[in-house]
C-alpha atoms as a PDB file:
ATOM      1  CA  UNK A   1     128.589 164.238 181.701  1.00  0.00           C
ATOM      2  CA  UNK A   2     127.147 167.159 183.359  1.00  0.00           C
ATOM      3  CA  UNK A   3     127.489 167.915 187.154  1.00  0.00           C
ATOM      4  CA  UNK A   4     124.756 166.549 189.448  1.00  0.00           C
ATOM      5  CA  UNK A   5     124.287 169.645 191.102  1.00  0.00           C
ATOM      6  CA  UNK A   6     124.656 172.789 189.857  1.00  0.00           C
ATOM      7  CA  UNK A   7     123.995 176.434 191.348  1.00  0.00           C
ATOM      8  CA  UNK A   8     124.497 179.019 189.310  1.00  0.00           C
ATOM      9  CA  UNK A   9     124.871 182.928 190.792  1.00  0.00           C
ATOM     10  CA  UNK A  10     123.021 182.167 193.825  1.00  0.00           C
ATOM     11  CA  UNK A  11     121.865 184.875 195.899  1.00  0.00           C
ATOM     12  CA  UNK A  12     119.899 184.919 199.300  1.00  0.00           C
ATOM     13  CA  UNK A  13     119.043 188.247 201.071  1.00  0.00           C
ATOM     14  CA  UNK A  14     117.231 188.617 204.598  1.00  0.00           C
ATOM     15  CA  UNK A  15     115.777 192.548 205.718  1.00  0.00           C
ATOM     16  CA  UNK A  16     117.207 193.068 208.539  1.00  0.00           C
ATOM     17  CA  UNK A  17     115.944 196.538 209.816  1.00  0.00           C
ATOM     18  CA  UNK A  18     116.318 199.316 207.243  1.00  0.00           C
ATOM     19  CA  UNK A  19     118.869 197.216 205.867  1.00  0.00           C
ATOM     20  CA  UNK A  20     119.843 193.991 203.647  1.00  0.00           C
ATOM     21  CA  UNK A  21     121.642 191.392 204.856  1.00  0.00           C
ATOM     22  CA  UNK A  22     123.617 188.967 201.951  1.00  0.00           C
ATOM     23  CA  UNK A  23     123.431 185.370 203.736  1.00  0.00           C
ATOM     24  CA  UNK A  24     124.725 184.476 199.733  1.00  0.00           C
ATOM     25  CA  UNK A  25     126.490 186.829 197.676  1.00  0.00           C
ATOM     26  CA  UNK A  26     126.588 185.350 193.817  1.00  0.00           C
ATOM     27  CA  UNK A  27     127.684 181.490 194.652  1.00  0.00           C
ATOM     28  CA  UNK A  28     128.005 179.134 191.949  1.00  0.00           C
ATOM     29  CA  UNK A  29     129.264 175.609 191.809  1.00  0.00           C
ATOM     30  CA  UNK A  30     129.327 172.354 190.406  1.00  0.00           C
ATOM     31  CA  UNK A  31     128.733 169.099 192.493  1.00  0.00           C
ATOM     32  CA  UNK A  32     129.976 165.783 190.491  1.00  0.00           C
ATOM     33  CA  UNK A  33     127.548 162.327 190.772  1.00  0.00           C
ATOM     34  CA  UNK A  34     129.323 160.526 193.383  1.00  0.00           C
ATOM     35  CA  UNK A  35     131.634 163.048 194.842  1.00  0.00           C
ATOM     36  CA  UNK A  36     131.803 163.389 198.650  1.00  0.00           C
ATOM     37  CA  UNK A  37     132.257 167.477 199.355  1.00  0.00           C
ATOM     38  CA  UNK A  38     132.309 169.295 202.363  1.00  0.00           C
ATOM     39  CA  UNK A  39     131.268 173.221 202.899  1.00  0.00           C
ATOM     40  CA  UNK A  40     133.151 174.798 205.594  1.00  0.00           C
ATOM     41  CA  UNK A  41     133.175 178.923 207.292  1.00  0.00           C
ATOM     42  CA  UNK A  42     132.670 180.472 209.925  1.00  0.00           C
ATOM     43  CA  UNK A  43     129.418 180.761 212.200  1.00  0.00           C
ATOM     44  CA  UNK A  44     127.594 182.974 209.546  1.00  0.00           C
ATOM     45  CA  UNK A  45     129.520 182.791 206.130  1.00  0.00           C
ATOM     46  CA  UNK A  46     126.378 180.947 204.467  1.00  0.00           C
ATOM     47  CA  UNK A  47     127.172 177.661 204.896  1.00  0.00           C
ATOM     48  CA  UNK A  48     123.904 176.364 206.441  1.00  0.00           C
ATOM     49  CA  UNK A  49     122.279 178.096 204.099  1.00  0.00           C
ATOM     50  CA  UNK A  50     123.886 176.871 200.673  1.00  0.00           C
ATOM     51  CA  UNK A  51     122.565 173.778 201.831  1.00  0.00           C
ATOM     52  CA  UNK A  52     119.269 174.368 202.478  1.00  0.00           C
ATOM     53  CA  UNK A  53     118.890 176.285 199.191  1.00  0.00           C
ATOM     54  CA  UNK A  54     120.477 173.354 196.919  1.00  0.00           C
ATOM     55  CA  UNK A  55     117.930 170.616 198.951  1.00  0.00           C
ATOM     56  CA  UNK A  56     114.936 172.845 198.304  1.00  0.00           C
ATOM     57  CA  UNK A  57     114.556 173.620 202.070  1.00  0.00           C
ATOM     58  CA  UNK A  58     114.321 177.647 200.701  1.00  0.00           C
ATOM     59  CA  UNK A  59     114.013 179.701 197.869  1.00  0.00           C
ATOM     60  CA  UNK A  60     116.956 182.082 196.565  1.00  0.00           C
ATOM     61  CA  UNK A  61     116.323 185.343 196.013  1.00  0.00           C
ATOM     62  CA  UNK A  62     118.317 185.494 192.842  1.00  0.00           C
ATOM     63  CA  UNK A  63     119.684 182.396 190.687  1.00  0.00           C
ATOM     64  CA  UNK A  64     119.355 178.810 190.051  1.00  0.00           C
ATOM     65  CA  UNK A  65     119.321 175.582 191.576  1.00  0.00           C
ATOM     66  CA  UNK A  66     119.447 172.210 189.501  1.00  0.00           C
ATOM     67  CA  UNK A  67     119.763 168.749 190.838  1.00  0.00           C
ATOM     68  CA  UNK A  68     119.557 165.860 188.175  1.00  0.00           C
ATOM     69  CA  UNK A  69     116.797 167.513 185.719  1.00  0.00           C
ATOM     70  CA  UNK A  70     114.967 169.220 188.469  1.00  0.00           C
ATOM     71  CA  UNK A  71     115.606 173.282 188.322  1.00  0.00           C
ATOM     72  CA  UNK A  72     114.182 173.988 191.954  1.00  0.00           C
ATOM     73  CA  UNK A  73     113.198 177.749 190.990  1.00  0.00           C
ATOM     74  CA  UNK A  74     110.564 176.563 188.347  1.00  0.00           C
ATOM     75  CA  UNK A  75     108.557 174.539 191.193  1.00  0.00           C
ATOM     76  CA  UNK A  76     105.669 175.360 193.411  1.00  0.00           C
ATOM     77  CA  UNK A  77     105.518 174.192 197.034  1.00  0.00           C
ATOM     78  CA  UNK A  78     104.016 170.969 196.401  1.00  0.00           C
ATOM     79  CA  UNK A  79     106.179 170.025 193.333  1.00  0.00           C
ATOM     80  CA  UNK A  80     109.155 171.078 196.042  1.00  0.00           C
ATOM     81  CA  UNK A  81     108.061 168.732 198.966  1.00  0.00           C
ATOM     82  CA  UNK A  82     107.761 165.745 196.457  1.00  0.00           C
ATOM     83  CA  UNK A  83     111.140 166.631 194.992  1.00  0.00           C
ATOM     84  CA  UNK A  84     112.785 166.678 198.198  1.00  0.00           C
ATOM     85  CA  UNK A  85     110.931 163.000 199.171  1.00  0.00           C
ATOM     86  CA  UNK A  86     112.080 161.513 195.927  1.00  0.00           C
ATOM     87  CA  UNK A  87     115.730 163.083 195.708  1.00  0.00           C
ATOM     88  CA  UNK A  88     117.262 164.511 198.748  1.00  0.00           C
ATOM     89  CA  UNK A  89     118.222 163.017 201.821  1.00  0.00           C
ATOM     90  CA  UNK A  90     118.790 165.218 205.080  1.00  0.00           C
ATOM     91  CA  UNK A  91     120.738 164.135 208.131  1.00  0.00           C
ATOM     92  CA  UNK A  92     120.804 167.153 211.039  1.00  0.00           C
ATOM     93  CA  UNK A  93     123.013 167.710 213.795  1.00  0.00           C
ATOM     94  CA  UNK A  94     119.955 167.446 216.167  1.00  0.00           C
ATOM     95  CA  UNK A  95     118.779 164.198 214.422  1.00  0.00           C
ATOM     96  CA  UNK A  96     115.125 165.698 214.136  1.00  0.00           C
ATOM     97  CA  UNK A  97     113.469 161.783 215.032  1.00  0.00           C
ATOM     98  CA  UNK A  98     109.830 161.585 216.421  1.00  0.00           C
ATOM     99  CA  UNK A  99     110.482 160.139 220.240  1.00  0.00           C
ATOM    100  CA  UNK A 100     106.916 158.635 219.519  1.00  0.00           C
ATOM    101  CA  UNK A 101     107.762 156.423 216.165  1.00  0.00           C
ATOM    102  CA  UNK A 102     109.820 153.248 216.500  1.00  0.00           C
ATOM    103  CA  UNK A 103     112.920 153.523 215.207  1.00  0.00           C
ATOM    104  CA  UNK A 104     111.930 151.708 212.131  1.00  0.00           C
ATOM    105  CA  UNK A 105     108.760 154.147 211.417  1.00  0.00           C
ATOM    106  CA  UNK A 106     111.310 156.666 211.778  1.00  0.00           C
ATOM    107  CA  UNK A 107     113.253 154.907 209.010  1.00  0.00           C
ATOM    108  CA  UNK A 108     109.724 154.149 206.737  1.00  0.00           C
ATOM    109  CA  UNK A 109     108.190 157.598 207.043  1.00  0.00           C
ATOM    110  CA  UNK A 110     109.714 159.241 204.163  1.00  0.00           C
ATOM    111  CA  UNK A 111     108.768 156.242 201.944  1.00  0.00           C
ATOM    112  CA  UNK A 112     105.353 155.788 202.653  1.00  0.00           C
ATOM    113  CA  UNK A 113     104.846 159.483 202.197  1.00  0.00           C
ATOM    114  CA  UNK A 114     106.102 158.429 198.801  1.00  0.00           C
ATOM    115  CA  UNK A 115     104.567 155.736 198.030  1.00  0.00           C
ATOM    116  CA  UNK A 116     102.001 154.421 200.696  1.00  0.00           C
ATOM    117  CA  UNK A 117     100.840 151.506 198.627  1.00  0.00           C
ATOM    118  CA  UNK A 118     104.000 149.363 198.883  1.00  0.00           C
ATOM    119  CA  UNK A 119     104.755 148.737 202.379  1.00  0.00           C
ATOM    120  CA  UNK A 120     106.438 145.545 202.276  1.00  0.00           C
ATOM    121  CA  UNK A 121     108.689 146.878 200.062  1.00  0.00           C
ATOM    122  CA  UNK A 122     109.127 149.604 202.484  1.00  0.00           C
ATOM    123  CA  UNK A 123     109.563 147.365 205.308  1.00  0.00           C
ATOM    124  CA  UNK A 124     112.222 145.356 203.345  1.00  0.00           C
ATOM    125  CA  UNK A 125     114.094 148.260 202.840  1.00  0.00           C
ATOM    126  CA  UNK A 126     114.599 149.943 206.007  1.00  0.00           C
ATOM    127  CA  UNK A 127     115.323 146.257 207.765  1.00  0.00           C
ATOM    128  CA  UNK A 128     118.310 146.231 205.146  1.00  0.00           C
ATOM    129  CA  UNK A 129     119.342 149.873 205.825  1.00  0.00           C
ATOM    130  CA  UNK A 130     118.926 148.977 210.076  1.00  0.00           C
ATOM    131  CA  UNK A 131     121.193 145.985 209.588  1.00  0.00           C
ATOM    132  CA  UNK A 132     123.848 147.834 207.223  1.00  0.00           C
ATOM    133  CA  UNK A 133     123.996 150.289 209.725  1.00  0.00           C
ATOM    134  CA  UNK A 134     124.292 148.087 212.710  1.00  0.00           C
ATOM    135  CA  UNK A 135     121.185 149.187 214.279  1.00  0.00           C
ATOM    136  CA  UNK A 136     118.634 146.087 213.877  1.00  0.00           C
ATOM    137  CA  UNK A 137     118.581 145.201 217.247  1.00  0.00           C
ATOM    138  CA  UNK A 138     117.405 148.613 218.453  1.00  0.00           C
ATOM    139  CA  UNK A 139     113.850 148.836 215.241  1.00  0.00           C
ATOM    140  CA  UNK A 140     111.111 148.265 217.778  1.00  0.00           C
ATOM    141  CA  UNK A 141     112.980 150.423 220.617  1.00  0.00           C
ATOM    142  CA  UNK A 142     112.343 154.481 220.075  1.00  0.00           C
ATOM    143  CA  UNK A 143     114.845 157.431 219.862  1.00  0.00           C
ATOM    144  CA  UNK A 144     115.374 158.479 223.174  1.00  0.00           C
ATOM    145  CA  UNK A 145     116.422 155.119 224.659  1.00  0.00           C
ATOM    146  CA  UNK A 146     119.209 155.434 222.058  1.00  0.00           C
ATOM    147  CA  UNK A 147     122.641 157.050 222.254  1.00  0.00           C
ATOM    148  CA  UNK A 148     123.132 160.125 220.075  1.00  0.00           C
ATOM    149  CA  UNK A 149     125.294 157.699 217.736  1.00  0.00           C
ATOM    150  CA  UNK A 150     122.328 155.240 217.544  1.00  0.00           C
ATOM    151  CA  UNK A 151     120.441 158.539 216.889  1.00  0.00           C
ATOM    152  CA  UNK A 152     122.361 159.370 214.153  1.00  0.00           C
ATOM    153  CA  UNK A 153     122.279 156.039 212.214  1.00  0.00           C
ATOM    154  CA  UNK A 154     118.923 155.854 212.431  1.00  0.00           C
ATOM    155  CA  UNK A 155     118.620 159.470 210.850  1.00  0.00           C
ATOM    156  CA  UNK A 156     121.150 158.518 208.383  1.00  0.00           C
ATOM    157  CA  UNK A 157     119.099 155.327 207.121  1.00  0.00           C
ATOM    158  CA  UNK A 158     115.874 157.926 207.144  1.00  0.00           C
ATOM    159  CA  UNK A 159     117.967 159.688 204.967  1.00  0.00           C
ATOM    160  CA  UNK A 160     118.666 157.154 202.375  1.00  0.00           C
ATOM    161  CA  UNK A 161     115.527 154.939 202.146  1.00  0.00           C
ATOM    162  CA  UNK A 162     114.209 156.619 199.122  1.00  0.00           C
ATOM    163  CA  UNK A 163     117.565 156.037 197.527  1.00  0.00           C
ATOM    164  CA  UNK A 164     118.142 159.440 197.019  1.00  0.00           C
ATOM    165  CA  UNK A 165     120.237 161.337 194.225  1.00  0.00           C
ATOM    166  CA  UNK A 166     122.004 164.191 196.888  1.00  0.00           C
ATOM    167  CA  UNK A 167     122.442 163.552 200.564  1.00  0.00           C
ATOM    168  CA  UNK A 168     123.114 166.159 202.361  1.00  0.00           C
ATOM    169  CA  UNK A 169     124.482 166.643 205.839  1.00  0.00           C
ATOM    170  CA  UNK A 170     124.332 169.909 208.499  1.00  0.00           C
ATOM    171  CA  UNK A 171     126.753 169.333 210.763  1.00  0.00           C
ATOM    172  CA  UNK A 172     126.321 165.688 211.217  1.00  0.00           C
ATOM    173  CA  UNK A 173     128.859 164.808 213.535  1.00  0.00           C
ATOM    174  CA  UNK A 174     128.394 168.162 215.235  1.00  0.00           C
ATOM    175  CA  UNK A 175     126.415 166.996 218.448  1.00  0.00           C
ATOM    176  CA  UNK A 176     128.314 163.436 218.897  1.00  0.00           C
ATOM    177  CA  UNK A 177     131.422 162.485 220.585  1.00  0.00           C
ATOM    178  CA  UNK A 178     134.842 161.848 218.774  1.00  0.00           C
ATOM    179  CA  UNK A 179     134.373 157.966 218.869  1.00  0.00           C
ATOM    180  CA  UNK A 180     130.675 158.372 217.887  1.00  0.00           C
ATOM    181  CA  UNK A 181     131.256 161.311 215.066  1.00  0.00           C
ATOM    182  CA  UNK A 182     134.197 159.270 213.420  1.00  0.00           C
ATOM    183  CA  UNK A 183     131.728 155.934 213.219  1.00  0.00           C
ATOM    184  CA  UNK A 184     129.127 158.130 211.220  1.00  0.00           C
ATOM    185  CA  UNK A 185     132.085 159.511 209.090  1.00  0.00           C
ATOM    186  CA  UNK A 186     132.998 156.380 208.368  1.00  0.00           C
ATOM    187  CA  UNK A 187     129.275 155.230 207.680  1.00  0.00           C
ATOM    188  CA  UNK A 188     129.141 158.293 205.029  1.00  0.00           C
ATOM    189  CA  UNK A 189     132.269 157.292 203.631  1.00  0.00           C
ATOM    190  CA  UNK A 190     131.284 153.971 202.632  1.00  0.00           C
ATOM    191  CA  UNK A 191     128.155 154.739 201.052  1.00  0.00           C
ATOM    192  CA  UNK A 192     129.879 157.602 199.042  1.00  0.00           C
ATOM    193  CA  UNK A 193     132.225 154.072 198.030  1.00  0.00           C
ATOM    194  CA  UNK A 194     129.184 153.033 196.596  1.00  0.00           C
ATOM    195  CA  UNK A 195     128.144 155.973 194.845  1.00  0.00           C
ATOM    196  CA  UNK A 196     126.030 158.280 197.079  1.00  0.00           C
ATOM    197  CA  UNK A 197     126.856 161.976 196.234  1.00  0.00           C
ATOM    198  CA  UNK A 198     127.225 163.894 199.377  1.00  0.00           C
ATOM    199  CA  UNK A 199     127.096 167.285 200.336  1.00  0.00           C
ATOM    200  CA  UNK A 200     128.499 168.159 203.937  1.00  0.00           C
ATOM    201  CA  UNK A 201     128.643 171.203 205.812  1.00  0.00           C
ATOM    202  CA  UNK A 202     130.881 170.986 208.993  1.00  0.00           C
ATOM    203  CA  UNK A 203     132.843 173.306 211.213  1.00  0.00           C
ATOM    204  CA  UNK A 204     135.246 170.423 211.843  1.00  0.00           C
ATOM    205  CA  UNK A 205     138.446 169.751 209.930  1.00  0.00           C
ATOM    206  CA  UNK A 206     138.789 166.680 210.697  1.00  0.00           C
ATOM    207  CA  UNK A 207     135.402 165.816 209.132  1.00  0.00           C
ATOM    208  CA  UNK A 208     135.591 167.859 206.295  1.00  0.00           C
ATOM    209  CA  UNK A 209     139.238 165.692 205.527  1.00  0.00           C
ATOM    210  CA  UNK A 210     137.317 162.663 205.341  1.00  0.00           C
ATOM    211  CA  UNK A 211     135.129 164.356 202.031  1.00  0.00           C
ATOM    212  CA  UNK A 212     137.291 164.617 198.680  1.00  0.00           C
ATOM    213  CA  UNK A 213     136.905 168.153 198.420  1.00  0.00           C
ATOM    214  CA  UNK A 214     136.697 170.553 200.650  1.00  0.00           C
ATOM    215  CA  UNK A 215     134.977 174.336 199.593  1.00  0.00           C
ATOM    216  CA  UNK A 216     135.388 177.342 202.225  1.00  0.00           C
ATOM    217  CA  UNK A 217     133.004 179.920 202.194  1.00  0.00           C
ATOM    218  CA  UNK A 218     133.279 183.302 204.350  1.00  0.00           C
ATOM    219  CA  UNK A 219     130.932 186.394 203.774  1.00  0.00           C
ATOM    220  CA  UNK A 220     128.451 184.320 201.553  1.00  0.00           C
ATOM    221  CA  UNK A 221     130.769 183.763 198.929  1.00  0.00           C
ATOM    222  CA  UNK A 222     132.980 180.677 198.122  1.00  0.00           C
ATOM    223  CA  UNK A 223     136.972 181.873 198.193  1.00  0.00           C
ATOM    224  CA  UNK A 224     138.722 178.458 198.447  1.00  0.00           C
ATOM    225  CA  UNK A 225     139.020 174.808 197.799  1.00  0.00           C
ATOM    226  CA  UNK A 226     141.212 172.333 199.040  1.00  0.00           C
ATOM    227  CA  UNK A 227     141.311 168.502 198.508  1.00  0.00           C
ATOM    228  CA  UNK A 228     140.200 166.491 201.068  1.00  0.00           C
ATOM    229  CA  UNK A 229     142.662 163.779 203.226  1.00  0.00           C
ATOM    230  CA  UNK A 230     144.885 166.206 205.200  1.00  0.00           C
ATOM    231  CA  UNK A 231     143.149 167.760 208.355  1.00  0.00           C
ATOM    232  CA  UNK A 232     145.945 170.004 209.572  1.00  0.00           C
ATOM    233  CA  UNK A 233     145.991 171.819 206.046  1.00  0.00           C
ATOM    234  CA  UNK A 234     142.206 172.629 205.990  1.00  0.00           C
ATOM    235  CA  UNK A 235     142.609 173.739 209.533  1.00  0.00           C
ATOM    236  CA  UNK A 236     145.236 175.803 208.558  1.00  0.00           C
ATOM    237  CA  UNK A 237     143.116 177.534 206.196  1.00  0.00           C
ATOM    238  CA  UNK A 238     139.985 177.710 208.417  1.00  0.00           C
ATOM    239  CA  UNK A 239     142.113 179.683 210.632  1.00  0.00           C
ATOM    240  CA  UNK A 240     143.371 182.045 207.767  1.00  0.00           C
ATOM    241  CA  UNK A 241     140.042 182.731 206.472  1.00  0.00           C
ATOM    242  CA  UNK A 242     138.424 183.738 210.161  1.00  0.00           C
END
């Protein structure tokens, strides 16, 4: 069976003055359906950027990006946008939730930009997702009388109410508290039990243990992997590769 993902000699470059600046320098990888990875590097190896490239967020400036059947590269900006609707779910460190939208139309937006015409299907499937994820009590209430861990699992179920292929996370536990940060973890975790493919950037190794693999990128390209499960080791090698 052939990988999920796949990027193949990926390549972003930036001008920066007279200059060039390689955010990417020739990455390529395979991502397995149903594997849980995490991307990890220092402030500026690429990380963030790997990311965005594989969800369609941004171009490359040289290679390829496949996820399922879709190579990204061969679609316009409209093709893109419905790609990303349809396939890829994004959690963000900042949460990125409209304080005017309940936190259910938080949850429904991406669907009925999908498909406007079925919104008691819609409906249906966000109360499921709120309930899974412990938040039904809080649908009619809206983001900022939450706590950034209420925050989170609401972006989380925005995420995943298309049912997407790839999730993919930027630091998800990045701007929540130890107790808060280790109940999304956990929340990933089980939905990679059921399947989900993730793809995780973090700067934390404890995080990044709780993925099955871990990849470590410095200087836009990828120079390690580690399994995941053992937090001290991938610290270990964090350090090394600063």
């Amino acid at each position: 069976m052939s990988a999920l993902v796949e990027l193949v000699d990926l390549e972003k470059t930036y001008p920066v003055g007279g200059s060039t600046f390689y955010a990417l320098r020739g990455v390529s990888l395979q991502v397995q359906r149903g594997d849980f990875v995490a991307i990890m590097g220092p402030s500026g190896s690429g990380k963030s950027t790997l990311l965005h490239l594989t969800g369609g967020l941004d171009r490359p400036t040289a290679g390829r990006v496949r996820v399922g059947e879709h190579w990204l590269q061969q679609m316009n900006e409209s093709e893109l946008a419905r790609f990303r609707r349809a396939n890829i779910g994004f959690v963000f460190q900042f949460f990125h939730l409209i304080d005017n939208l309940t936190v259910q139309a938080n949850v429904e937006l991406p669907a009925l930009l999908l498909e406007k015409k079925n919104k008691k299907a819609i409906r249906q499937r966000s109360t499921a997702l709120l309930e899974r994820l412990g938040i039904a009590a809080q649908a009619h209430k809206h983001p900022w009388e939450l706590s950034g861990g209420q925050q989170q699992r609401v972006a989380i179920a925005r995420a995943l109410i298309n049912s997407p292929t790839l999730l993919l996370g930027d630091e998800p536990t990045g701007n929540l508290d130890s107790a808060s940060g280790q109940e999304v973890l956990h929340i990933l975790e089980e939905f990679n039990a059921l399947g989900q493919t993730i793809l995780m950037v973090t700067h934390d190794a404890v995080a990044a243990s709780r993925a099955r693999h871990v990849l470590f990128i410095r200087d836009g390209l990828l120079v390690d992997a580690l399994p995941g499960g053992d937090a001290q080791r991938i610290a270990r090698r964090v350090t090394e590769l600063q």
